[in-house]
PDB file of N, CA and C in Angstrom:
ATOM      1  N   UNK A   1      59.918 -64.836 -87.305  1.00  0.00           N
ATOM      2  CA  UNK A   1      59.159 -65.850 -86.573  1.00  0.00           C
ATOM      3  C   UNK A   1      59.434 -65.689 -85.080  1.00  0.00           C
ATOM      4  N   UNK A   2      58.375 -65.907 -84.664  1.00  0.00           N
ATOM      5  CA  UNK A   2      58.733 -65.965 -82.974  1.00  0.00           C
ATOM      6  C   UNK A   2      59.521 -67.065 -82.399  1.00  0.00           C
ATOM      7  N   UNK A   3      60.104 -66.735 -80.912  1.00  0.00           N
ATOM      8  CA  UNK A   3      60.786 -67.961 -80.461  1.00  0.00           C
ATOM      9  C   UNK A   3      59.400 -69.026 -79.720  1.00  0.00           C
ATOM     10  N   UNK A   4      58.318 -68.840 -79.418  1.00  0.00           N
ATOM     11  CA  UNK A   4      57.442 -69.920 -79.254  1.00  0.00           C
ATOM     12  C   UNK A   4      56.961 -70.337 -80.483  1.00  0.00           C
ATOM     13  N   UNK A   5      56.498 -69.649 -81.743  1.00  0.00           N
ATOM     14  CA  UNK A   5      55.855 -70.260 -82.785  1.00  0.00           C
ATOM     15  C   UNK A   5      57.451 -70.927 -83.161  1.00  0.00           C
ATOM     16  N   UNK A   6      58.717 -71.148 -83.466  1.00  0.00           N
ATOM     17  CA  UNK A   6      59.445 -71.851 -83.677  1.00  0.00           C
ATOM     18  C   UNK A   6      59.282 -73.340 -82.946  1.00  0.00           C
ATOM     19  N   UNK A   7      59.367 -72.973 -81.898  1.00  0.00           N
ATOM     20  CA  UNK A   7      59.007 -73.895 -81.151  1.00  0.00           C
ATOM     21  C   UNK A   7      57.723 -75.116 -80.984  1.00  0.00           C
ATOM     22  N   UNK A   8      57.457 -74.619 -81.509  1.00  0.00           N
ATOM     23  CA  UNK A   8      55.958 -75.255 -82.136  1.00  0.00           C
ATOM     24  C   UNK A   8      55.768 -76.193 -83.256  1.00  0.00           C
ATOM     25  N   UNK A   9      56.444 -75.569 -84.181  1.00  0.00           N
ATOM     26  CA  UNK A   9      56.901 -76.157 -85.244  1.00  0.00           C
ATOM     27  C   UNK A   9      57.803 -77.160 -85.542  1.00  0.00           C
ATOM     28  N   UNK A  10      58.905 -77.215 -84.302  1.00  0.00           N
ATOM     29  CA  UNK A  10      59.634 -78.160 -84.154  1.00  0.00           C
ATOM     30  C   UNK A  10      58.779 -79.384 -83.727  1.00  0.00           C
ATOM     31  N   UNK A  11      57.555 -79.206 -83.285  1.00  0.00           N
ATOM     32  CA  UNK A  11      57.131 -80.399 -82.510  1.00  0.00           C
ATOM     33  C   UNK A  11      56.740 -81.332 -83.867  1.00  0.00           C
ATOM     34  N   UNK A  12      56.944 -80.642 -85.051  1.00  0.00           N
ATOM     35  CA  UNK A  12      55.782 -81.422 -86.022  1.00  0.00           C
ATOM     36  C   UNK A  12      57.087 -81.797 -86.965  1.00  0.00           C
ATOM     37  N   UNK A  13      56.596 -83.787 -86.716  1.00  0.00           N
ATOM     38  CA  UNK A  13      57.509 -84.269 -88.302  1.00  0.00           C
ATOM     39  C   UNK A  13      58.191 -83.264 -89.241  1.00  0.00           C
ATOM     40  N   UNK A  14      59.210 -83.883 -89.323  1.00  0.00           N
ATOM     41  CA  UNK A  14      59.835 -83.402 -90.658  1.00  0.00           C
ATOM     42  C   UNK A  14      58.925 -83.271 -91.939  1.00  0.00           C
ATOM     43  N   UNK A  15      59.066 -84.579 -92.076  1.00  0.00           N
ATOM     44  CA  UNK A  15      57.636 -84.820 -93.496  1.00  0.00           C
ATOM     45  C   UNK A  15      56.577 -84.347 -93.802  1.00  0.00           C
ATOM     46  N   UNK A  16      56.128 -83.954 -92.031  1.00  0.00           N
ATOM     47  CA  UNK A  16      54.812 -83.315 -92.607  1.00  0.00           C
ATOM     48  C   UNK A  16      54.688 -81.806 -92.270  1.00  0.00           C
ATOM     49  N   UNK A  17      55.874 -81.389 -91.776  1.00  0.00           N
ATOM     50  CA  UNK A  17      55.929 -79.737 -91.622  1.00  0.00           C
ATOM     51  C   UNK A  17      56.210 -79.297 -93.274  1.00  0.00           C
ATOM     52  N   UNK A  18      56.549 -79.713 -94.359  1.00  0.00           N
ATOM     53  CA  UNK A  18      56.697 -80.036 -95.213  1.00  0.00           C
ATOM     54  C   UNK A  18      55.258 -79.552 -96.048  1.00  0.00           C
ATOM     55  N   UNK A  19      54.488 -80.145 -95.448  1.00  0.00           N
ATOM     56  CA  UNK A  19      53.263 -80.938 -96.105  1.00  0.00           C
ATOM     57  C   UNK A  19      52.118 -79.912 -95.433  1.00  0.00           C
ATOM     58  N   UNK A  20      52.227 -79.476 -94.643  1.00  0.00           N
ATOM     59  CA  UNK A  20      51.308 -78.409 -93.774  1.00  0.00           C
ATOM     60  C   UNK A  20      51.997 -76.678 -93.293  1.00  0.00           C
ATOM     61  N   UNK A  21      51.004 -76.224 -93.868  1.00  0.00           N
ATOM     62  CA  UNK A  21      51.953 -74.786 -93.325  1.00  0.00           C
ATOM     63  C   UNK A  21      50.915 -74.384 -91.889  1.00  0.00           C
ATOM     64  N   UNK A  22      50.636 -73.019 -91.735  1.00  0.00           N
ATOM     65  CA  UNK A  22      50.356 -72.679 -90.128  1.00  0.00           C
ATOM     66  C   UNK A  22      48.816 -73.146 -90.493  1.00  0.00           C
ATOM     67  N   UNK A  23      48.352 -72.494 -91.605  1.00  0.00           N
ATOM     68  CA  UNK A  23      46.669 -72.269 -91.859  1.00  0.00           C
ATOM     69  C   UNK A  23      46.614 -73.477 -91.806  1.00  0.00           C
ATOM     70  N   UNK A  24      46.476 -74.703 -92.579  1.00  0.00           N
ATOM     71  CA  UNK A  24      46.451 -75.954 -93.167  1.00  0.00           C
ATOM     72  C   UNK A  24      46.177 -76.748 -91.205  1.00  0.00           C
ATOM     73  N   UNK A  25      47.422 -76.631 -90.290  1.00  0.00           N
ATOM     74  CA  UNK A  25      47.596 -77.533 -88.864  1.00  0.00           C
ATOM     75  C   UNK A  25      46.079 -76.579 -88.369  1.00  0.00           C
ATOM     76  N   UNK A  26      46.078 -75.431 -88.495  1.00  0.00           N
ATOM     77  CA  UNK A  26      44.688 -74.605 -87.090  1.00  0.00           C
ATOM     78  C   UNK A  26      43.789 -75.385 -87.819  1.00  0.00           C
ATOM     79  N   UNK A  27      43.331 -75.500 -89.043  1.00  0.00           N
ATOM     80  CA  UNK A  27      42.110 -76.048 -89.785  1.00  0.00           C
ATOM     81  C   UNK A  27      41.832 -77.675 -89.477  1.00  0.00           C
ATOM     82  N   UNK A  28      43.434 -78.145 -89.572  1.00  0.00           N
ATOM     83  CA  UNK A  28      43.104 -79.529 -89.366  1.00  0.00           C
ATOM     84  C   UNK A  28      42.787 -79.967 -87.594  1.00  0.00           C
ATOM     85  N   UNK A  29      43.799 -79.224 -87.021  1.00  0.00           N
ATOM     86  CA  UNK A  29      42.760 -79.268 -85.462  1.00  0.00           C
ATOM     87  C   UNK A  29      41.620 -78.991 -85.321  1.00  0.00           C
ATOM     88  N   UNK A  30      40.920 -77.631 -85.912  1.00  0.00           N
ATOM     89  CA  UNK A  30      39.293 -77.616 -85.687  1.00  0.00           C
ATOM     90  C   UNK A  30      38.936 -78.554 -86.021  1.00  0.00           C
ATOM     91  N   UNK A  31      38.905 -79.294 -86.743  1.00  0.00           N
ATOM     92  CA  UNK A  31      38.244 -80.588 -87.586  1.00  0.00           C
ATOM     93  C   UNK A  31      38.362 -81.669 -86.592  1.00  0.00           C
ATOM     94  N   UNK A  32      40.073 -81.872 -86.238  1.00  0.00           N
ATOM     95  CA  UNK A  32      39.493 -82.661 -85.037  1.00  0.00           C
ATOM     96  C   UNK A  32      38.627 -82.614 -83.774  1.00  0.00           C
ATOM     97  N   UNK A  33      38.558 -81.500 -83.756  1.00  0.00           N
ATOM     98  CA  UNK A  33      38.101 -81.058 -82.276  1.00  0.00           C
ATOM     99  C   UNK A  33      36.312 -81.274 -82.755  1.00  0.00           C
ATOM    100  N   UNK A  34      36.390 -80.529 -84.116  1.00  0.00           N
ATOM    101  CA  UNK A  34      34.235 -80.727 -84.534  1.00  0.00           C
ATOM    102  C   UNK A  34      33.892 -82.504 -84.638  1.00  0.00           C
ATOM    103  N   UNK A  35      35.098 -83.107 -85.159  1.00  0.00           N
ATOM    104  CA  UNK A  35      35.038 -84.639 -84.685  1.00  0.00           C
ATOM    105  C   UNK A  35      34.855 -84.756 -83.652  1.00  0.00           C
ATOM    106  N   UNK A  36      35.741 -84.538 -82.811  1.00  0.00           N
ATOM    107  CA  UNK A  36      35.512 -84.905 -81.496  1.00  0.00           C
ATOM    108  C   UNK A  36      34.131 -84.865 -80.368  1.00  0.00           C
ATOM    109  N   UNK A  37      33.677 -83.446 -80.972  1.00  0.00           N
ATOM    110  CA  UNK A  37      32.154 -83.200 -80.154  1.00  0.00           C
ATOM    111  C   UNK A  37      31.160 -83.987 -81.201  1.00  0.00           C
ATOM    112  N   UNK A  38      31.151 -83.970 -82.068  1.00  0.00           N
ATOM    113  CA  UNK A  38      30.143 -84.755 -83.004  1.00  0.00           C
ATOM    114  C   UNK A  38      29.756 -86.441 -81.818  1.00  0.00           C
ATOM    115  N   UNK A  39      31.410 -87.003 -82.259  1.00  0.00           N
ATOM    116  CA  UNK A  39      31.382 -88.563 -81.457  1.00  0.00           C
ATOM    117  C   UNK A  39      30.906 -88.275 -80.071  1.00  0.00           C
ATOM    118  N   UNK A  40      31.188 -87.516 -79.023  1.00  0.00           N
ATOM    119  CA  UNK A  40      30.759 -87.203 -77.827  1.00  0.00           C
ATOM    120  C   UNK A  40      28.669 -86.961 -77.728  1.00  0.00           C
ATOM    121  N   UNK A  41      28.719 -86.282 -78.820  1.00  0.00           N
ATOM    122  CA  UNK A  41      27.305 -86.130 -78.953  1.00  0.00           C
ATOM    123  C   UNK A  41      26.570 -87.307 -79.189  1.00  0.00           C
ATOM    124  N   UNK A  42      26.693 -88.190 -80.219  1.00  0.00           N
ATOM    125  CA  UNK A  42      26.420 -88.832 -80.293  1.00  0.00           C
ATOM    126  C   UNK A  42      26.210 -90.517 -79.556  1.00  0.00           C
ATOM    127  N   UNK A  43      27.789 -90.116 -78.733  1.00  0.00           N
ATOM    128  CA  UNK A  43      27.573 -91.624 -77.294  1.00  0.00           C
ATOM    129  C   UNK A  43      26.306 -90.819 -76.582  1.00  0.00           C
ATOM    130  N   UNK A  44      26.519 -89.431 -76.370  1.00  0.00           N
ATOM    131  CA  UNK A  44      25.495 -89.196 -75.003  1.00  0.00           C
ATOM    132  C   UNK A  44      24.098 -89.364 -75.470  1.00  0.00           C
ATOM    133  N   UNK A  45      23.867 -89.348 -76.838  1.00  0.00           N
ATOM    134  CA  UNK A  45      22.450 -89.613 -77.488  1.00  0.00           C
ATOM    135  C   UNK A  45      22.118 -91.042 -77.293  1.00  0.00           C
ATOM    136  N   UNK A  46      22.955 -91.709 -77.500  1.00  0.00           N
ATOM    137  CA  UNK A  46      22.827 -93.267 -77.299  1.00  0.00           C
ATOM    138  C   UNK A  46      22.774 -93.712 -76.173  1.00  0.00           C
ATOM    139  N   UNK A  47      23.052 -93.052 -74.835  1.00  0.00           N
ATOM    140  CA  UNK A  47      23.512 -93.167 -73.372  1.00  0.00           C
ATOM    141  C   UNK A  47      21.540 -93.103 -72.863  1.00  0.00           C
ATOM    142  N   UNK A  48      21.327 -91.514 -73.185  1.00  0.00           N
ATOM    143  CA  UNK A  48      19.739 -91.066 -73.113  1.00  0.00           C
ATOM    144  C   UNK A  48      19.029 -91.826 -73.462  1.00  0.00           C
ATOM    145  N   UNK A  49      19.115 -92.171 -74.625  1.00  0.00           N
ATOM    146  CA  UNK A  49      18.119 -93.241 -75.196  1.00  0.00           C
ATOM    147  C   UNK A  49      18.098 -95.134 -75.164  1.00  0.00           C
ATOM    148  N   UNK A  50      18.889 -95.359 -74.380  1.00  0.00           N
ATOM    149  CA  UNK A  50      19.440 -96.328 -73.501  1.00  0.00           C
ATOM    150  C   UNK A  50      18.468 -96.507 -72.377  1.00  0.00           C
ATOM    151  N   UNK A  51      18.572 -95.110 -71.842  1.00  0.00           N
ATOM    152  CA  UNK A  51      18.524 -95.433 -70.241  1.00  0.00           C
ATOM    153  C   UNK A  51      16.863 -95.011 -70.506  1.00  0.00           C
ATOM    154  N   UNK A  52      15.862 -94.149 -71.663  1.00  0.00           N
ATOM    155  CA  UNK A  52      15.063 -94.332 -71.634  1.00  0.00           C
ATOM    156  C   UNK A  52      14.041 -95.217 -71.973  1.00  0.00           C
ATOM    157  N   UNK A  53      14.746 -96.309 -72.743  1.00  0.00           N
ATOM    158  CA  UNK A  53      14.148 -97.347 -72.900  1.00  0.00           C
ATOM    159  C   UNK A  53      14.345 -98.682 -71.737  1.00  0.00           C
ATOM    160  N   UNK A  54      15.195 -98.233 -70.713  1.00  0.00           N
ATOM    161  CA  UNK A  54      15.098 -99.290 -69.410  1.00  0.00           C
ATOM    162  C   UNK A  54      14.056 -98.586 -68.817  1.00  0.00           C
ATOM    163  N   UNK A  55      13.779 -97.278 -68.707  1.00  0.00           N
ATOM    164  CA  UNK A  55      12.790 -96.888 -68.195  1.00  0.00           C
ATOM    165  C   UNK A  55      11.291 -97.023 -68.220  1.00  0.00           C
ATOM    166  N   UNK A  56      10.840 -97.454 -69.320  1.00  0.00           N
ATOM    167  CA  UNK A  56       9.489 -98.106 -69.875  1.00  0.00           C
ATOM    168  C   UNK A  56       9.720 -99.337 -70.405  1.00  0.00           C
ATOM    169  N   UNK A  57      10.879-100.100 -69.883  1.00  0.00           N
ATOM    170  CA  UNK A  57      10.553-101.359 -70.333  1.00  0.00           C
ATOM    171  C   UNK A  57       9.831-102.528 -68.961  1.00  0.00           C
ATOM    172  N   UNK A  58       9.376-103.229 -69.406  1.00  0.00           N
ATOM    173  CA  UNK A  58       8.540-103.375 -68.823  1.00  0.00           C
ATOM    174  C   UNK A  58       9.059-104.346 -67.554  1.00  0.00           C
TER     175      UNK A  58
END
């Protein structure tokens, strides 16, 4: 093991270093991260369509 991937690993709970190996943490970050742009997408859809309905309202 490397001395940074050690290091890395230390950052994560006991319990759940346990519970997650390397594949399992990269997978569960993408997921947060495709969460993350999903919710972002979706305020800015609501933001657009906000501001286009002040725009033709009357």
């Amino acid at each position: 093991m490397r001395p940074h991937q050690a290091a890395q690993i230390d950052t994560i709970p006991p319990h759940l270093r346990a519970l997650l190996d390397a594949d399992e943490r990269h997978e569960l970050a993408r997921r947060h991260v495709v969460v993350g742009v999903a919710v972002l997408l979706v305020l800015l859809s609501t933001i657009i369509s906000l501001a286009a309905l002040q725009a033709v309202a009357p």
